[in-house]
C-alpha atoms as a PDB file:
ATOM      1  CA  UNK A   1      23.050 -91.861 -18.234  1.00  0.00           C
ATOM      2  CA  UNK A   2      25.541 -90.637 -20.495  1.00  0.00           C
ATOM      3  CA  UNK A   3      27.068 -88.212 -18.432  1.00  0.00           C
ATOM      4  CA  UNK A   4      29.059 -88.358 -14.769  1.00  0.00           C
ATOM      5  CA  UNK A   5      28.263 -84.933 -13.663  1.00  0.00           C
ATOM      6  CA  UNK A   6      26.278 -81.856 -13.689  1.00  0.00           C
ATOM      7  CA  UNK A   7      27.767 -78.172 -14.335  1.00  0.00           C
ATOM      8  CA  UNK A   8      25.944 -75.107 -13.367  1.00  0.00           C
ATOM      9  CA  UNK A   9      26.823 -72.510 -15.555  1.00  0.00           C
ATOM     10  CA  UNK A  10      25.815 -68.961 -14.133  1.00  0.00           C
ATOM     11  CA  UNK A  11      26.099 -65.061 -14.879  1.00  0.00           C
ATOM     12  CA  UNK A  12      28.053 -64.254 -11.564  1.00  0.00           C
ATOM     13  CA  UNK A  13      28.089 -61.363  -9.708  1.00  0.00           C
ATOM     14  CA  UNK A  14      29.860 -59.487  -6.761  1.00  0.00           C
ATOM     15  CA  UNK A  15      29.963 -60.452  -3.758  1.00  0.00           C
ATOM     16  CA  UNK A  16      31.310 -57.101  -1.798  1.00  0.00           C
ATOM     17  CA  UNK A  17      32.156 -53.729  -2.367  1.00  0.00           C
ATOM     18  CA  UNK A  18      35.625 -54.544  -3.332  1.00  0.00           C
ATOM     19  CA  UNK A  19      34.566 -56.919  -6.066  1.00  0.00           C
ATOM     20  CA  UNK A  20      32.392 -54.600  -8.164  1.00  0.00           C
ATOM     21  CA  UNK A  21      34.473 -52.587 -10.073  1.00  0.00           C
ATOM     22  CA  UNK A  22      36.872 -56.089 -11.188  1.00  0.00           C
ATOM     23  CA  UNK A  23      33.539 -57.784 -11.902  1.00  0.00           C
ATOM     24  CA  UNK A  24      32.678 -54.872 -14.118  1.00  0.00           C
ATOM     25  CA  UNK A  25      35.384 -54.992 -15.921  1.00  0.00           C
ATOM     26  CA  UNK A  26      35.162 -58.723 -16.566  1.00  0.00           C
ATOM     27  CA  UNK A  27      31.589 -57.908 -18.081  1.00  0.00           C
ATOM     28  CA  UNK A  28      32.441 -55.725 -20.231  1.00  0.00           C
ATOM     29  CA  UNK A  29      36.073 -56.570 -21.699  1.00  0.00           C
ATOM     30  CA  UNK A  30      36.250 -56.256 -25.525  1.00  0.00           C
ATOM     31  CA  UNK A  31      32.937 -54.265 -25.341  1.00  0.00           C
ATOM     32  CA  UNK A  32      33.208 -50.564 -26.535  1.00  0.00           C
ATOM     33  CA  UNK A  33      31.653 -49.323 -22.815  1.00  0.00           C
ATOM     34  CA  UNK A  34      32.937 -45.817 -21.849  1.00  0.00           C
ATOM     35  CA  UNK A  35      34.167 -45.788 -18.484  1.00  0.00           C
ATOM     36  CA  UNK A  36      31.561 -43.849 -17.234  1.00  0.00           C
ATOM     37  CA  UNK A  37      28.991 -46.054 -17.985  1.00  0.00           C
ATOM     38  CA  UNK A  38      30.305 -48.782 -16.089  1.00  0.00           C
ATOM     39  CA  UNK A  39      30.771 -46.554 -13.189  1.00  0.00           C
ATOM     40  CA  UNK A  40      27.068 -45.407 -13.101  1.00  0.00           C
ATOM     41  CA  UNK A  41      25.940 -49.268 -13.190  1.00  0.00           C
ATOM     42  CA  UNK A  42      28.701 -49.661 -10.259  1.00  0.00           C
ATOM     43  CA  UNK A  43      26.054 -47.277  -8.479  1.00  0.00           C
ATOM     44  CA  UNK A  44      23.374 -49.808  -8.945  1.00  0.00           C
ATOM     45  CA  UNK A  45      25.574 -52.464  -6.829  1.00  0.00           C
ATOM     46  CA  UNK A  46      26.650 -49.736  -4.223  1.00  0.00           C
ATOM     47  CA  UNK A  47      23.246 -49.161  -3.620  1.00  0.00           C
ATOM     48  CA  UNK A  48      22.517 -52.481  -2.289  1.00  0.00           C
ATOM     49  CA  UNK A  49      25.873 -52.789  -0.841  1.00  0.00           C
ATOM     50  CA  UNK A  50      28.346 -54.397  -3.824  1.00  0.00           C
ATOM     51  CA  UNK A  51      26.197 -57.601  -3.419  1.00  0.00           C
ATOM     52  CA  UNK A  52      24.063 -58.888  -6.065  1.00  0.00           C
ATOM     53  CA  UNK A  53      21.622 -62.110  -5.048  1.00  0.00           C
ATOM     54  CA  UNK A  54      23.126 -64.121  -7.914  1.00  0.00           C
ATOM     55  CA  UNK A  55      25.540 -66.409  -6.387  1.00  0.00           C
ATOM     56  CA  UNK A  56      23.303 -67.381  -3.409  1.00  0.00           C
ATOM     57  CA  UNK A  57      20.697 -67.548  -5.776  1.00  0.00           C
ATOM     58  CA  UNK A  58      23.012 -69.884  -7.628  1.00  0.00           C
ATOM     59  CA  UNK A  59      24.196 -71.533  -3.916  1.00  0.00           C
ATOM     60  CA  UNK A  60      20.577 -72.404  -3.107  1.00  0.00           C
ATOM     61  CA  UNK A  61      19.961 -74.176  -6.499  1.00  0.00           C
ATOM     62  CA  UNK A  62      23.048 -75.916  -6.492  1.00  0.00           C
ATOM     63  CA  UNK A  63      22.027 -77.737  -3.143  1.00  0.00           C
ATOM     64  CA  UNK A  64      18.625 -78.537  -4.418  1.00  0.00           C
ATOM     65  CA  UNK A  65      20.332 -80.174  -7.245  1.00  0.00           C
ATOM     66  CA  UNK A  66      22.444 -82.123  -4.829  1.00  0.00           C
ATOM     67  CA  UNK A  67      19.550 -82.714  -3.116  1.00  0.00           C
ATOM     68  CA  UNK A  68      17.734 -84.425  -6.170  1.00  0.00           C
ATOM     69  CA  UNK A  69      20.430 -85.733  -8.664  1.00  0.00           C
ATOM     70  CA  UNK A  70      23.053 -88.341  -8.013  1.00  0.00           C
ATOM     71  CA  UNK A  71      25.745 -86.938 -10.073  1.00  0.00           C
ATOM     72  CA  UNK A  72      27.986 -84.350  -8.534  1.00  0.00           C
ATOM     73  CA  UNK A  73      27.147 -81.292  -9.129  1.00  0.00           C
ATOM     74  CA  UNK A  74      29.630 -78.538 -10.124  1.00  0.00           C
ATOM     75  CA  UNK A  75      29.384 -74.539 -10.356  1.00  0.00           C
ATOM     76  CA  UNK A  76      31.021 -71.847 -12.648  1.00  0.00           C
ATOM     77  CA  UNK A  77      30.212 -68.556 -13.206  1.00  0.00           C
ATOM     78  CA  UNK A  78      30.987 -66.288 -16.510  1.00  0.00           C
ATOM     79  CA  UNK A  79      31.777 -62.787 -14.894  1.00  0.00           C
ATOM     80  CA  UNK A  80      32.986 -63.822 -10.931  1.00  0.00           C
ATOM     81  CA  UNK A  81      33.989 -66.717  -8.607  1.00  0.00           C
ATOM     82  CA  UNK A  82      33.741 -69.179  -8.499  1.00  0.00           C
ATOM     83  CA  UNK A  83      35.059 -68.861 -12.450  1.00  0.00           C
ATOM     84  CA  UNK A  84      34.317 -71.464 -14.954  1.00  0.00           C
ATOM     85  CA  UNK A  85      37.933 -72.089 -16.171  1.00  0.00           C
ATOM     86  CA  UNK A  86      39.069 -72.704 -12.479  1.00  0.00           C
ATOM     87  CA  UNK A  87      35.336 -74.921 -12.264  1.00  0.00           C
ATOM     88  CA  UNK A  88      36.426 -76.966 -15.302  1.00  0.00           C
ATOM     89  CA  UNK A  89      39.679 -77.608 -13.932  1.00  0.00           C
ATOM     90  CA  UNK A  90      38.738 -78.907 -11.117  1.00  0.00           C
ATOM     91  CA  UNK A  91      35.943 -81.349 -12.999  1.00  0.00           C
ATOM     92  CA  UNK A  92      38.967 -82.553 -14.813  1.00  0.00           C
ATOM     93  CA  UNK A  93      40.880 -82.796 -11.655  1.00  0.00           C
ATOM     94  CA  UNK A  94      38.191 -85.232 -10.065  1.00  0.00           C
ATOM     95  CA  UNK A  95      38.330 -87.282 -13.515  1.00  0.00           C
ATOM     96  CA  UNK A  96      34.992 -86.254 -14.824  1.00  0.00           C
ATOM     97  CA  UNK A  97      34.878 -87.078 -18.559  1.00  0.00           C
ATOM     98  CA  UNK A  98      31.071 -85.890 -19.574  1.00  0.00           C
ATOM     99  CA  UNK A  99      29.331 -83.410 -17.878  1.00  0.00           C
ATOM    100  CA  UNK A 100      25.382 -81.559 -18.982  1.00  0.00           C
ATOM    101  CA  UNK A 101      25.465 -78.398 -18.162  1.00  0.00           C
ATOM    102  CA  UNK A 102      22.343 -76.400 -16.999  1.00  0.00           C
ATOM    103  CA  UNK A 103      22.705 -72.089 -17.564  1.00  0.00           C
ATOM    104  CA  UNK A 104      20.428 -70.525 -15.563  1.00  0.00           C
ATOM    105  CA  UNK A 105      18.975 -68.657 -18.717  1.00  0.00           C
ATOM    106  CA  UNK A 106      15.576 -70.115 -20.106  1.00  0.00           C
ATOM    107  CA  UNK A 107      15.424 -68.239 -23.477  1.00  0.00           C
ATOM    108  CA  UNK A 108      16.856 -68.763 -27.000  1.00  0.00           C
ATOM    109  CA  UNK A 109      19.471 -65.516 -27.518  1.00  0.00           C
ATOM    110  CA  UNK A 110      23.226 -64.918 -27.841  1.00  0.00           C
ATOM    111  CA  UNK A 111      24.011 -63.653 -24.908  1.00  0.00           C
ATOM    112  CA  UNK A 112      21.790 -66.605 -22.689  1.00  0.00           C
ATOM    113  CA  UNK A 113      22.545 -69.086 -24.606  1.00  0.00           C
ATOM    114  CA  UNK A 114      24.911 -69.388 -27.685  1.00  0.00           C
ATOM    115  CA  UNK A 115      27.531 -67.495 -25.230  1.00  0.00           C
ATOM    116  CA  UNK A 116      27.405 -69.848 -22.535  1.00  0.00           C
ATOM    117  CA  UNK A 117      28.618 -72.605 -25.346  1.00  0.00           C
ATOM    118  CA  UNK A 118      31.522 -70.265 -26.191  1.00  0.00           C
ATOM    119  CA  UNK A 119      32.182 -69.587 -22.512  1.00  0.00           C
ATOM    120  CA  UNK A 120      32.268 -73.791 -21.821  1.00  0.00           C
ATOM    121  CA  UNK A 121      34.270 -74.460 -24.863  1.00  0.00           C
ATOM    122  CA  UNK A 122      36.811 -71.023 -24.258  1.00  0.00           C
ATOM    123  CA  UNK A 123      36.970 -72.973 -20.259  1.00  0.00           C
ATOM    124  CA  UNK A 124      38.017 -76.062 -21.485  1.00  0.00           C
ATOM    125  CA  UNK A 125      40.282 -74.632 -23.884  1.00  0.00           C
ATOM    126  CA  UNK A 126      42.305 -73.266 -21.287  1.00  0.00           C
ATOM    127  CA  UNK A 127      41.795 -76.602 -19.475  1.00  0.00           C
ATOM    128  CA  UNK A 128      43.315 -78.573 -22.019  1.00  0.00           C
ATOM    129  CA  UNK A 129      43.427 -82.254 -22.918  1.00  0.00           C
ATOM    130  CA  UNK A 130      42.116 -83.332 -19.758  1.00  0.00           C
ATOM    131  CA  UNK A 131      39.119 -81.061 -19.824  1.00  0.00           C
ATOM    132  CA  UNK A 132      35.597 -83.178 -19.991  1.00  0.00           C
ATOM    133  CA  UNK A 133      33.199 -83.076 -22.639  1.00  0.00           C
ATOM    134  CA  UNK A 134      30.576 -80.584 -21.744  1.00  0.00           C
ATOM    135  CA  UNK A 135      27.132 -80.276 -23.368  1.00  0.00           C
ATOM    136  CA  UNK A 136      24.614 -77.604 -22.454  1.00  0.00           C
ATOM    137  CA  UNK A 137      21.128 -77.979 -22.272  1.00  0.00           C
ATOM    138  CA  UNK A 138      18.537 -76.292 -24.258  1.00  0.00           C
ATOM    139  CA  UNK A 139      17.112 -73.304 -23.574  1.00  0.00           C
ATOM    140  CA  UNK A 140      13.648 -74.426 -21.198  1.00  0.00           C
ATOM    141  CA  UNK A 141      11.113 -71.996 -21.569  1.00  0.00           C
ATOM    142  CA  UNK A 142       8.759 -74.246 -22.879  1.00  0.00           C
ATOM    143  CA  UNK A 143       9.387 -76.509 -20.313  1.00  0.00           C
ATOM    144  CA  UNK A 144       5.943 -77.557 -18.197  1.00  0.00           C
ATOM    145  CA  UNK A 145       7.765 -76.803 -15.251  1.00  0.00           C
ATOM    146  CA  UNK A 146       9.021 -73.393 -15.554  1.00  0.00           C
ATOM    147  CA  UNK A 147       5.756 -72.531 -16.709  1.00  0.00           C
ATOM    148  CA  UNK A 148       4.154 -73.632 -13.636  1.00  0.00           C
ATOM    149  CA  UNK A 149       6.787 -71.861 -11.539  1.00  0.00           C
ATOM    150  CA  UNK A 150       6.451 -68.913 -12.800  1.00  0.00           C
ATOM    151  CA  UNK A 151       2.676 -69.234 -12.584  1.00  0.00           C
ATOM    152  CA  UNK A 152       3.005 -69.975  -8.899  1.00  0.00           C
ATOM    153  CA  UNK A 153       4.719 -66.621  -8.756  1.00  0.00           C
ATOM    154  CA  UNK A 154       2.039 -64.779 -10.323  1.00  0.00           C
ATOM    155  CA  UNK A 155      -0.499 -66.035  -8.597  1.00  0.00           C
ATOM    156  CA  UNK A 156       1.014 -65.393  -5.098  1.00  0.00           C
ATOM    157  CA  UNK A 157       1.715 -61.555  -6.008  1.00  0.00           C
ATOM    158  CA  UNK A 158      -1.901 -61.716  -7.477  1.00  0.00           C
ATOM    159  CA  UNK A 159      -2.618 -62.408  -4.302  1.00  0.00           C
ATOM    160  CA  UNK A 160      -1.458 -59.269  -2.672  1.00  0.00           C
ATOM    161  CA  UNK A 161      -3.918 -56.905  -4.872  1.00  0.00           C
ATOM    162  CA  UNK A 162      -7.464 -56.418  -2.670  1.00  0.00           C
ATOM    163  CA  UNK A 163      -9.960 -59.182  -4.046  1.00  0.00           C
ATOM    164  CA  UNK A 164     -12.386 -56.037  -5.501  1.00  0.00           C
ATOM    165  CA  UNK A 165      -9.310 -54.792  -7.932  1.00  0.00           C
ATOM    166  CA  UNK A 166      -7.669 -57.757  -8.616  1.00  0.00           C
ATOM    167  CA  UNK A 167      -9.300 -58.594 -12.069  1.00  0.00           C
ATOM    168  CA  UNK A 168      -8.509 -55.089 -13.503  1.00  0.00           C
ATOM    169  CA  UNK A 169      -4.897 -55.295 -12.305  1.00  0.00           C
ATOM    170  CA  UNK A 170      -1.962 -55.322 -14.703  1.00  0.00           C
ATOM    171  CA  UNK A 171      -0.126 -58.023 -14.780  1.00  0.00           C
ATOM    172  CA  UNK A 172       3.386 -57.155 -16.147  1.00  0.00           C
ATOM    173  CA  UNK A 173       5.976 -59.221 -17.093  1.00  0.00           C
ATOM    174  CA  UNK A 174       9.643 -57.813 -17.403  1.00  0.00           C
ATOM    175  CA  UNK A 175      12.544 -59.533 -19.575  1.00  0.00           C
ATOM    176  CA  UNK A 176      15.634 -58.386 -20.702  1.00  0.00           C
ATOM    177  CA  UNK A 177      16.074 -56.203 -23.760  1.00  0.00           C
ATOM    178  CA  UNK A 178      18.272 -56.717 -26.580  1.00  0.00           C
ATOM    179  CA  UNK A 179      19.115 -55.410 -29.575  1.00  0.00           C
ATOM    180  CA  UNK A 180      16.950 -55.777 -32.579  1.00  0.00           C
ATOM    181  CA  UNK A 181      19.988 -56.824 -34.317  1.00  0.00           C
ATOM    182  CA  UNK A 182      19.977 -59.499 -31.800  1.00  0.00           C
ATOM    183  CA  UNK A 183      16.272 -60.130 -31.941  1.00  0.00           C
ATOM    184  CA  UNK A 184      15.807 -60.669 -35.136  1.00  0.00           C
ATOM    185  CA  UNK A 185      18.305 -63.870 -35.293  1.00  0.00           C
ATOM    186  CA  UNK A 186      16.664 -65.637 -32.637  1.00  0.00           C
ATOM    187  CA  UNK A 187      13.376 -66.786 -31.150  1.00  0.00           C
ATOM    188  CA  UNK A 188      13.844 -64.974 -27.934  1.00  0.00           C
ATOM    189  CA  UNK A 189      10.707 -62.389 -28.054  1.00  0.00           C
ATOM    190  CA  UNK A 190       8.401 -64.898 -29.319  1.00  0.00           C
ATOM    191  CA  UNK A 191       9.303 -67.393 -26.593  1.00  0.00           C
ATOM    192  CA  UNK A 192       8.651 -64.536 -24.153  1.00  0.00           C
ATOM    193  CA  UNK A 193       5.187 -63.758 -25.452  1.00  0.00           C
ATOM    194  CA  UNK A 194       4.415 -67.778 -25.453  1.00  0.00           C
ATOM    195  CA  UNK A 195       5.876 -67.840 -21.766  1.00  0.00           C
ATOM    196  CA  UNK A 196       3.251 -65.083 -20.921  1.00  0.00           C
ATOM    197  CA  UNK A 197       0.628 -66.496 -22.438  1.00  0.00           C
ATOM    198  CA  UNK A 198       0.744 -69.849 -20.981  1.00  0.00           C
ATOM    199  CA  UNK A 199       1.680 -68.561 -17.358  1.00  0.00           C
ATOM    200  CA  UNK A 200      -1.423 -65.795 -17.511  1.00  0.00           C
ATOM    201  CA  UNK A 201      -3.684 -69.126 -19.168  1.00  0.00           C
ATOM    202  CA  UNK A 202      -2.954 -70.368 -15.954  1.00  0.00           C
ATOM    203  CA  UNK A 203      -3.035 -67.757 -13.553  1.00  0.00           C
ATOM    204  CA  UNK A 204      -6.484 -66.863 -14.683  1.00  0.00           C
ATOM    205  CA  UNK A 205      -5.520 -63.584 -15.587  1.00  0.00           C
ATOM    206  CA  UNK A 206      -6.037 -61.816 -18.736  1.00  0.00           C
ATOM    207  CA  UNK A 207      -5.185 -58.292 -18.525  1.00  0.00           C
ATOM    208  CA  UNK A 208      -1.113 -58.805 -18.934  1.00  0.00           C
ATOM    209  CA  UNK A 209       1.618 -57.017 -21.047  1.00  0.00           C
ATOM    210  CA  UNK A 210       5.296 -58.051 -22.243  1.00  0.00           C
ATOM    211  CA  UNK A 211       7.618 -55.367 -21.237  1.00  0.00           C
ATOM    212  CA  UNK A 212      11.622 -54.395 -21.351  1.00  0.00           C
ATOM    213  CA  UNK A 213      13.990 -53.520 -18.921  1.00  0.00           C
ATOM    214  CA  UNK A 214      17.741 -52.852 -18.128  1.00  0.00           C
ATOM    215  CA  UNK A 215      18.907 -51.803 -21.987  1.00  0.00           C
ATOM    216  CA  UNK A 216      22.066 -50.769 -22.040  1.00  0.00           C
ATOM    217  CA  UNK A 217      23.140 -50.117 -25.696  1.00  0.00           C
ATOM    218  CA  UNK A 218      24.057 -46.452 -27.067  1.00  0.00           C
ATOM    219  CA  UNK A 219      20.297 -44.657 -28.035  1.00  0.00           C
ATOM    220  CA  UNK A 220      20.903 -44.899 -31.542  1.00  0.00           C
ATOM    221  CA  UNK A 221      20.528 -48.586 -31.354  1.00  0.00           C
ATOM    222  CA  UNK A 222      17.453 -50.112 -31.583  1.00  0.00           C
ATOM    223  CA  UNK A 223      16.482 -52.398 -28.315  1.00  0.00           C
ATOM    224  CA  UNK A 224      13.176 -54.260 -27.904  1.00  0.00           C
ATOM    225  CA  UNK A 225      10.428 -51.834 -26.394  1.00  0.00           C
ATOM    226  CA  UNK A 226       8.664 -50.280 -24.569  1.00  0.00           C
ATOM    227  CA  UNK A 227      10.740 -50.253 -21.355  1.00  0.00           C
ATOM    228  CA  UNK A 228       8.777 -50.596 -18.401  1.00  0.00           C
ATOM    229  CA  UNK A 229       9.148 -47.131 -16.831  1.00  0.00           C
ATOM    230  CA  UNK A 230       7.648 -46.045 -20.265  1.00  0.00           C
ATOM    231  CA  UNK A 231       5.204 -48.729 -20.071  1.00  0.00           C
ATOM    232  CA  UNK A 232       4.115 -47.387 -16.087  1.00  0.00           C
ATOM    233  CA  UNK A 233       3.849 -43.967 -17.275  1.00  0.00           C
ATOM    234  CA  UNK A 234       1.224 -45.215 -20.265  1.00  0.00           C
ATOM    235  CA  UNK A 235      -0.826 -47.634 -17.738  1.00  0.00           C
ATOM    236  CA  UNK A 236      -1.497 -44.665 -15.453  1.00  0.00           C
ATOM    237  CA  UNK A 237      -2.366 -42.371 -18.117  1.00  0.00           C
ATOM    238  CA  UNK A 238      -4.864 -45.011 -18.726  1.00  0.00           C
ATOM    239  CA  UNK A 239      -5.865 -44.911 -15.138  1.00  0.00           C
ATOM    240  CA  UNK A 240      -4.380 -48.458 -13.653  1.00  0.00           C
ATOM    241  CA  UNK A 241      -4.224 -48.510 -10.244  1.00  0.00           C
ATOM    242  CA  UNK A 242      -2.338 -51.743  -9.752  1.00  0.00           C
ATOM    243  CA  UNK A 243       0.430 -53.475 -11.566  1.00  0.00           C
ATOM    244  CA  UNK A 244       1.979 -56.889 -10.629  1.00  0.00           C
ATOM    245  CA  UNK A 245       5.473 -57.224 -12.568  1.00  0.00           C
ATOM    246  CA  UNK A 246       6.647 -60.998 -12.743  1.00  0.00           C
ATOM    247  CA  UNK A 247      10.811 -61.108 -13.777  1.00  0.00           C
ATOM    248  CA  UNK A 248       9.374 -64.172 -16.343  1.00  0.00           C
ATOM    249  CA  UNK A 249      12.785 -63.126 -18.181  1.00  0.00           C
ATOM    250  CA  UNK A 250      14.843 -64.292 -15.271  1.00  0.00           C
ATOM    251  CA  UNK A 251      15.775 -67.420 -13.291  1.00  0.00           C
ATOM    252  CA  UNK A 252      16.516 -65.766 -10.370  1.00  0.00           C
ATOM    253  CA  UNK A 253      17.167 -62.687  -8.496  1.00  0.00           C
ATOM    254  CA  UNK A 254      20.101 -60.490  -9.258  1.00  0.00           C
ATOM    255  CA  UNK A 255      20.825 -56.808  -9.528  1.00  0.00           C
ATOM    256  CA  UNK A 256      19.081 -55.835 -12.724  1.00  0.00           C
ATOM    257  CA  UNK A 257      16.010 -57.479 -11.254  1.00  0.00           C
ATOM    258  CA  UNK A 258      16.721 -55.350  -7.646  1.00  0.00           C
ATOM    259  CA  UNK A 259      17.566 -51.823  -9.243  1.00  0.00           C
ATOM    260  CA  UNK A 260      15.604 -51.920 -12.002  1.00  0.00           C
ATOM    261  CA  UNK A 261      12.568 -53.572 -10.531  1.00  0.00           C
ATOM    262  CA  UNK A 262      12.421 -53.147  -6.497  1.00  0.00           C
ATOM    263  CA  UNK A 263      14.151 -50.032  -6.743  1.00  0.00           C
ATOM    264  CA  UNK A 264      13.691 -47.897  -9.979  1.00  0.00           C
ATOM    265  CA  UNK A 265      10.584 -49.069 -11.418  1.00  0.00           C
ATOM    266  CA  UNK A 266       8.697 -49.369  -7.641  1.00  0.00           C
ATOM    267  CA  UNK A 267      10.074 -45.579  -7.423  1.00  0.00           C
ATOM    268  CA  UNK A 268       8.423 -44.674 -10.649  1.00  0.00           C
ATOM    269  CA  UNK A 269       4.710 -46.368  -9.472  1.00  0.00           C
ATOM    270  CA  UNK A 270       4.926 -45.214  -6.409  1.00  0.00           C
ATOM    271  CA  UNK A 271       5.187 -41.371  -8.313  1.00  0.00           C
ATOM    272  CA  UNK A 272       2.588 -42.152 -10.525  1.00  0.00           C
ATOM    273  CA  UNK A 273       0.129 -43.484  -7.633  1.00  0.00           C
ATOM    274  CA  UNK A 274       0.311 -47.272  -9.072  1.00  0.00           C
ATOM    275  CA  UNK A 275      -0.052 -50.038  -6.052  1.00  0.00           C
ATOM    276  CA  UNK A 276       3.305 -51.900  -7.399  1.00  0.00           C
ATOM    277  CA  UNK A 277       3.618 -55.693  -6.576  1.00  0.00           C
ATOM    278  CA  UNK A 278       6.694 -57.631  -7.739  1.00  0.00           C
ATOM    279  CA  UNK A 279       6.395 -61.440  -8.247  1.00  0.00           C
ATOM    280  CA  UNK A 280       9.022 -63.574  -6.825  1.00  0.00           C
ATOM    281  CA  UNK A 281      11.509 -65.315  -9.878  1.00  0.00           C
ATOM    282  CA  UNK A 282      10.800 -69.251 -10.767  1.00  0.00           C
ATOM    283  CA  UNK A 283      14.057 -69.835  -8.681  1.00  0.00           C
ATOM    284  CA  UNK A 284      14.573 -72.966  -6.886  1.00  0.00           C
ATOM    285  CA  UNK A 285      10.548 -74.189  -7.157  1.00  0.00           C
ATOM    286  CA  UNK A 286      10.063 -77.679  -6.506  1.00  0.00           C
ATOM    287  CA  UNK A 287       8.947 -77.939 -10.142  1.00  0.00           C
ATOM    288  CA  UNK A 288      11.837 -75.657 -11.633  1.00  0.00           C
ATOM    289  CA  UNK A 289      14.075 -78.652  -9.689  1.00  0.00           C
ATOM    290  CA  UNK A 290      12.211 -81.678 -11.091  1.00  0.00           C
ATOM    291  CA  UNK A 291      11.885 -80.318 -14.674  1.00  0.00           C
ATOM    292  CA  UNK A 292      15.787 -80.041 -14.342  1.00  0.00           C
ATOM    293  CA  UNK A 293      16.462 -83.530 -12.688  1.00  0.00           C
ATOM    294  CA  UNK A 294      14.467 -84.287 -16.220  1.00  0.00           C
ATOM    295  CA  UNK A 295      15.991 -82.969 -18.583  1.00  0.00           C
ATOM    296  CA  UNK A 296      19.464 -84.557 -16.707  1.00  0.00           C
ATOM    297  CA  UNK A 297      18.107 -87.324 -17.562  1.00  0.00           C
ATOM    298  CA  UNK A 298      16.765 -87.287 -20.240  1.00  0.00           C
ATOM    299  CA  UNK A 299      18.623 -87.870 -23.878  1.00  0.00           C
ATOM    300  CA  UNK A 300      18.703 -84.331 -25.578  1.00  0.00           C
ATOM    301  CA  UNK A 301      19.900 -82.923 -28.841  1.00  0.00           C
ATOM    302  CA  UNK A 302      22.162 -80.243 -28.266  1.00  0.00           C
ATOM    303  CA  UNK A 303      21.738 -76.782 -29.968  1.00  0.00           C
ATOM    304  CA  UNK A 304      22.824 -76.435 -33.382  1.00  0.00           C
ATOM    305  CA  UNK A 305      25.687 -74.774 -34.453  1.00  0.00           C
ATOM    306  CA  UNK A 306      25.422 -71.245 -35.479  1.00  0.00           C
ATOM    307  CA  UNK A 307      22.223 -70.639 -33.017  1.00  0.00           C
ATOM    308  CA  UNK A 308      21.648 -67.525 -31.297  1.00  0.00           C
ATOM    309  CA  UNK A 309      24.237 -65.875 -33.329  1.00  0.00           C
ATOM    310  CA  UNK A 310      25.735 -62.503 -32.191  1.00  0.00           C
ATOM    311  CA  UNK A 311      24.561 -59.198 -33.133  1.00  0.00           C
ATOM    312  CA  UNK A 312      26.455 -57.808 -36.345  1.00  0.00           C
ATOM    313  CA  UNK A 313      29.087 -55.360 -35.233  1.00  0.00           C
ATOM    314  CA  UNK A 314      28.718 -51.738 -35.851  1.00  0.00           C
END
């Protein structure tokens, strides 16, 4: 193999009360955010304690990794500790000289992928000379084993809805919006609806629906729709009585999932009379872990320059 270690490359995410508002602020530097909108998202960590599930999310697939790989295995974050700078130094530290690194975003768009490459190469900028060579994996979506992780989700939340309702059941699956701006320069949406697809294919399931969540951009700028409180509201006007929503938009657990799934979308169903089931993320699935072990090994071409660019600036 060409490379002598692995580097997990996460979101990050408080850990405590104390550490939301500083891990805010390290979201949104350089963004035009009023002040007040980062304090009503603080809410959203308060309300689960200042703890999101990312990093033990990220803890429990870095030992599976471990567990499976024999290259060390590293772990830095964009937002919170452990911080990829401090990660990178380290790697160079230990004399690591090539590392892949794996983000734990599956999709094609700036923000999940062409910003982790900026947030590697900004690391090992401030590393210097001694910092490794670092190439990211693709985005995986495709990937047979995601897809059958995700379908192993589905099909256990499936599972849940009584065996006489089950076939007229809405299966829902949630992904982050983003901008059309955004959308438009990437292959983001359509890898979504192909994700869906496959995973219902599989699930048996035909009755499913690509929906939005967690927007966060001023209302005069378009975002990919319809949100999924919108999209609740429309299915029980239609008279659905049961809704599974599978996260197929995330890796794993972490607030925006929580609030805006367990807590504020749950809420709205349970207003609306919906039986609201939410399918587990693809996580640390035995095949999510062997399709990476894979692709580790596996010679890859990294992404082109210039993909997933940025959304123009207002």
């Amino acid at each position: 193999m060409p490379y002598d270690a692995v580097l997990l490359v996460s979101f990050g995410g408080p850990e405590k009360t104390e550490d939301v508002i500083p891990f805010l602020e390290n979201v949104l530097r350089g963004r035009n955010v009023p002040r007040e909108r980062m304090l009503e998202v603080a809410e959203h960590y308060y309300h689960f304690g200042g703890r999101s599930p990312i990093n033990d999310h990220c803890r429990a697939l870095l030992a599976a990794l471990r567990e499976s790989v024999t290259l060390p295995v590293y772990w830095g974050n964009r937002n919170w500790h452990p911080l990829l700078p401090d990660t990178v130094g380290r790697m160079a530290a230990d004399g690591v000289r090539r590392a892949v690194a794996i983000a734990t975003s599956a999709y094609s768009s700036y923000s999940g992928c062409r910003q982790y490459i900026e947030n590697i190469a900004a690391a090992r900028a401030v590393v210097g000379a001694d910092a490794p060579a670092i190439d990211k994996l693709p985005p995986f979506w495709g990937h047979p084993g995601f897809v059958e992780a995700n379908r192993d989700r589905v099909a256990a939340a499936l599972a849940v809805i009584p065996e006489e309702r089950r076939a007229e059941c809405r299966l829902v699956y949630a992904a982050h919006s983003i901008p059309q701006s955004m959308a438009v320069q990437c292959r983001y949406e359509e890898q979504l609806v192909e994700t869906a697809r496959r995973v219902s294919e599989l699930a048996g399931h035909a009755e499913w629906d690509l929906v939005w969540q967690s927007r966060s951009g001023p209302p005069s700028q378009p975002w990919l729709e319809p949100d999924i409180l919108d999209h609740l509201r429309a299915l029980a006007a239609d008279g659905v009585k049961d809704v599974v929503a599978a996260p197929i938009g995330f890796l794993s657990d972490h607030m925006e999932v929580l609030y805006d799934l367990d807590h504020e979308a749950a809420h709205v169903a349970a207003g609306l009379g919906i039986n609201f089931v939410r399918a587990g993320t693809a996580g640390t699935h035995p095949a999510v872990i062997a399709m990476l072990k894979e692709l580790i090994e596996t010679p890859f071409t990294v992404c082109a320059e210039g993909c997933c660019p940025p959304p123009p600036r207002r």
